[in-house]
Protein backbone atom coordinates (compact mmCIF):
# COMPACT_ATOMS: atom_id res chain seq x y z
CA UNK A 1 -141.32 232.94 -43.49
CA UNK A 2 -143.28 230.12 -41.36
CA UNK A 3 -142.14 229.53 -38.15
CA UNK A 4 -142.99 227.09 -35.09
CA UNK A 5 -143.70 229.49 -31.90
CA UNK A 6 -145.38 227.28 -29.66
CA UNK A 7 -146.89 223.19 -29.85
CA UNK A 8 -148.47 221.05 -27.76
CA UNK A 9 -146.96 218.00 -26.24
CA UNK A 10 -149.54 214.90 -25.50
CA UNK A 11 -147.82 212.32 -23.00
CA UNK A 12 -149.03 208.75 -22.12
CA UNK A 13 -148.70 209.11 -17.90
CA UNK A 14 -146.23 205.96 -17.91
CA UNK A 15 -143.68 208.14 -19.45
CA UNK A 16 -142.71 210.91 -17.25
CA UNK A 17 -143.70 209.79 -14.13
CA UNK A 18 -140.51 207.57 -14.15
CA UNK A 19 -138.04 210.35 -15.89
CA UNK A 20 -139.91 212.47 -13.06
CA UNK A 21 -139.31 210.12 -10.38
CA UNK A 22 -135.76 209.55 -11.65
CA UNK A 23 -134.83 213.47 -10.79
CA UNK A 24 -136.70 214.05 -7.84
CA UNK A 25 -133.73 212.39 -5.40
CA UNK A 26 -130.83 213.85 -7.61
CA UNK A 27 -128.28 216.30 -5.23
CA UNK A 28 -126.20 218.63 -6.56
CA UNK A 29 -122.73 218.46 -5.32
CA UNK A 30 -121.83 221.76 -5.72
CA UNK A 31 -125.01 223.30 -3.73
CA UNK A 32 -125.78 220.28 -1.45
CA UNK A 33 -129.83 221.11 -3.22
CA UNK A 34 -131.60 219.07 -5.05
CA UNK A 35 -131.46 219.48 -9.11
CA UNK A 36 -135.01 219.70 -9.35
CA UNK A 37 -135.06 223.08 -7.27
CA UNK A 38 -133.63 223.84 -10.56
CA UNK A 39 -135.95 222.67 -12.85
CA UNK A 40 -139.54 223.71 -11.12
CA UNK A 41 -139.10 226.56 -10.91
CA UNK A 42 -141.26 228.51 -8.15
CA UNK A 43 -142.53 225.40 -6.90
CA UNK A 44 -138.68 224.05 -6.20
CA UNK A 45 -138.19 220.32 -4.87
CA UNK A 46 -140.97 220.08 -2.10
CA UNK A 47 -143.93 221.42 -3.79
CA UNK A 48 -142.66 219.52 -7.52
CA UNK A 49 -145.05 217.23 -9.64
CA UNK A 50 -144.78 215.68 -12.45
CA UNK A 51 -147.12 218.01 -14.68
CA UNK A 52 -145.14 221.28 -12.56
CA UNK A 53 -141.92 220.13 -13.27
CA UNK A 54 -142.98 219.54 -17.46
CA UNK A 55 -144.76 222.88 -17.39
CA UNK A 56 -141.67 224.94 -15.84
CA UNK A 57 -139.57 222.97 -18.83
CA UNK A 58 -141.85 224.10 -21.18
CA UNK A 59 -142.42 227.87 -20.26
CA UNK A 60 -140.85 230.26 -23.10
CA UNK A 61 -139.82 232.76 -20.22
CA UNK A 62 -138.22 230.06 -17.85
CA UNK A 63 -134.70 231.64 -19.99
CA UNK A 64 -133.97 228.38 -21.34
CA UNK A 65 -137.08 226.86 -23.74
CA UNK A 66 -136.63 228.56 -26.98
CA UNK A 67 -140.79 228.35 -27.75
CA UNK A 68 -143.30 227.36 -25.50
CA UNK A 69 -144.33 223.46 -25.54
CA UNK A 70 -147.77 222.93 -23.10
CA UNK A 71 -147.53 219.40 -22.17
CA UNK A 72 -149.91 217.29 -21.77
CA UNK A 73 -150.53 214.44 -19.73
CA UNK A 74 -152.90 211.42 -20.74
CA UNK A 75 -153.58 208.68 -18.31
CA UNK A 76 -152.56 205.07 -19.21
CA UNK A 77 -154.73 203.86 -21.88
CA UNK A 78 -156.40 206.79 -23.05
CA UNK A 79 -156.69 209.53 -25.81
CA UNK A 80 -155.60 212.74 -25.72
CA UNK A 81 -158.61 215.45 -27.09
């Protein structure tokens, strides 16, 4: 049987800036933290970019991607490799 263990992801910059920049401020109200502590991983809220924060989603042994997906980010207006 064939299966899909791992793909990459080419993004046009313009997209996850904003869904990036639409995170960053979010609290939780249980913790008081931010959300994105959560989804950085090592580099939590502070240290967080856009390309961390994708990569961290994407990781196979973050416990909660079921492959790995490397991301990639293409700035506005041009072609991915």
């Amino acid at each position: 049987q064939l299966a899909v263990l791992q793909y990459q992801a080419y993004y046009e910059q313009a997209f996850p800036d904003p869904s990036f920049a639409s995170c960053r401020g979010v609290r939780l109200p249980a913790t008081g933290g931010y959300a994105i502590d959560a989804m950085c991983g090592r580099y939590g809220a502070r240290l967080c970019t856009t390309q961390r924060w994708l990569d961290y989603q994407g990781d196979k042994n973050n416990g909660l991607a079921p492959l790995q997906i490397d991301f990639h980010l293409v700035p506005p207006g041009g072609r991915p490799p």
